[in-house]
Protein backbone atom coordinates (compact mmCIF):
# COMPACT_ATOMS: atom_id res chain seq x y z
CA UNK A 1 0.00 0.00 0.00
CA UNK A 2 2.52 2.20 1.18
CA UNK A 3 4.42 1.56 -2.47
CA UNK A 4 1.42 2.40 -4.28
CA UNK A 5 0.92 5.76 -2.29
CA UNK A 6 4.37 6.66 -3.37
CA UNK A 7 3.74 5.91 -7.00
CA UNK A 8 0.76 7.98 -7.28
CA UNK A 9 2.28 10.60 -5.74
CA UNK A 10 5.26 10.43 -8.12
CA UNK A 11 2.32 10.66 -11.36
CA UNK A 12 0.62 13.31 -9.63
CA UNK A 13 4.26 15.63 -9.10
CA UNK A 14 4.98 14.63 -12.47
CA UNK A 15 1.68 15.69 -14.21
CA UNK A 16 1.72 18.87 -12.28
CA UNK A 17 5.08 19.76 -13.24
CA UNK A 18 4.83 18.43 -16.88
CA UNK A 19 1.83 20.98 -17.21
CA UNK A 20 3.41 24.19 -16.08
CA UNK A 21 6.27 23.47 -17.96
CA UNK A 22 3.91 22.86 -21.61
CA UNK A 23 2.52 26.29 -20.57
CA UNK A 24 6.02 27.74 -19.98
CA UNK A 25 7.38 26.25 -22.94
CA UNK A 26 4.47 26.91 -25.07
CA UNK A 27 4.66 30.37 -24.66
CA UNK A 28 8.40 31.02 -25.10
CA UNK A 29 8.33 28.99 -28.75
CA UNK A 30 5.56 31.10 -29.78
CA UNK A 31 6.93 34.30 -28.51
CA UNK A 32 11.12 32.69 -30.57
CA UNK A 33 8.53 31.85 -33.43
CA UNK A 34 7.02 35.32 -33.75
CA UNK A 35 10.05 36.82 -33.38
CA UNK A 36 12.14 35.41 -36.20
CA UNK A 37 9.13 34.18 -38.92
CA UNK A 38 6.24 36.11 -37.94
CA UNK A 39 3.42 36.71 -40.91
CA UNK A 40 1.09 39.22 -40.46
CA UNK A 41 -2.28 39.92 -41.44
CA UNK A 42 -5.10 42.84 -41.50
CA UNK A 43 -8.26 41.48 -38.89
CA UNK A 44 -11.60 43.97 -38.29
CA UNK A 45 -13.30 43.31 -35.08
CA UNK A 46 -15.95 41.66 -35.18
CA UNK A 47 -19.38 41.71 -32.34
CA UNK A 48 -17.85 39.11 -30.32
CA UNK A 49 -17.52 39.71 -26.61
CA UNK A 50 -14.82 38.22 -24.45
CA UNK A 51 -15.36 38.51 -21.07
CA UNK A 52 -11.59 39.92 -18.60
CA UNK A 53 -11.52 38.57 -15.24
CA UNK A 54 -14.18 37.53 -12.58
CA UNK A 55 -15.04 40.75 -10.93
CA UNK A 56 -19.20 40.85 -10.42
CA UNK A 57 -18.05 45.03 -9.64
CA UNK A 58 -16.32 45.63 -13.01
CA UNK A 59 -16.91 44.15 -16.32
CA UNK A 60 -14.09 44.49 -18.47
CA UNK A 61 -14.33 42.96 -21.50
CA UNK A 62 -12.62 42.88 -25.57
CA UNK A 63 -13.98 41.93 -28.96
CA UNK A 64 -12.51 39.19 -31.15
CA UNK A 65 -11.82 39.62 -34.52
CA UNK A 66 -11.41 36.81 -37.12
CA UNK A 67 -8.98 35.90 -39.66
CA UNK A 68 -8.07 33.18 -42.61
CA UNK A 69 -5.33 31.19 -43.72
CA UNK A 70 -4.73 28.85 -46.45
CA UNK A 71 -8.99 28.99 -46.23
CA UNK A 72 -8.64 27.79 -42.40
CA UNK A 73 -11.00 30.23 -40.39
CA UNK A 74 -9.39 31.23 -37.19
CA UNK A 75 -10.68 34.00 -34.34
CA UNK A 76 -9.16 35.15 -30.89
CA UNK A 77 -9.79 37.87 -28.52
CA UNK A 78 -8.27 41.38 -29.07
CA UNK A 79 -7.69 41.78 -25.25
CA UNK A 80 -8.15 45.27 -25.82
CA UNK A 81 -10.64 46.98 -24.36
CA UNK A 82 -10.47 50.22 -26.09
CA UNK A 83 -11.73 48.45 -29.32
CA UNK A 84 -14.85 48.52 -30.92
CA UNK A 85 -16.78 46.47 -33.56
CA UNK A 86 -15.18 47.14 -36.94
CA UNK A 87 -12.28 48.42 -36.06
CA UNK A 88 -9.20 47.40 -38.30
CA UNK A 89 -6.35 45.56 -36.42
CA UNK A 90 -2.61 44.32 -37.40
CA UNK A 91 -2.27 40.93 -36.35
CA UNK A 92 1.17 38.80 -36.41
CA UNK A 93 0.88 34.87 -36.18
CA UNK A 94 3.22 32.15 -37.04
CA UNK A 95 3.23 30.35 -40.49
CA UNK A 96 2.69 26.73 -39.44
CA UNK A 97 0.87 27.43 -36.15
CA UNK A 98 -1.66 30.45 -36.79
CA UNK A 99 -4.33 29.81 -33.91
């Protein structure tokens, strides 16, 4: 029993670490990606709200705005508050990886 305890908690230290380092990791390649093969594109904003935080006092919240490539249909949130529906936006996303 006390064998099996130890195993599990082995997976669960694992798992938890494994994560924060795919998040870690994640971001840095995107952020080495966008730096040296970025491709950039023209998005409008579109009537899409995204919700900021979990504040019931203030309600922050951003538009999304869609774009295309190779005929793929792709959207994220602006994350900027300040915009408003059909406003124009530069976007930059990498080549092989454009969500």
């Amino acid at each position: 029993m006390n064998k099996l305890k130890s195993i599990v908690t082995i997976i669960v230290f694992l798992i938890m670490f494994g994560y924060i380092f795919y998040k870690v990791g994640k971001r840095q390649l995107i952020e080495y990606l966008l730096k040296h093969d970025a491709q950039r594109a023209r998005a409008v904003i579109i009537d899409e709200k995204n919700h900021m935080g979990n504040s019931p006092v203030i309600r922050e919240s951003s538009y999304s705005y869609p774009f295309h490539v190779n005929g793929e249909a792709y959207k994220n949130d602006s994350k900027d508050p300040k915009l408003q529906v059909g406003d124009s936006i530069d976007i930059e996303y990498v080549k092989y990886w454009p969500s």
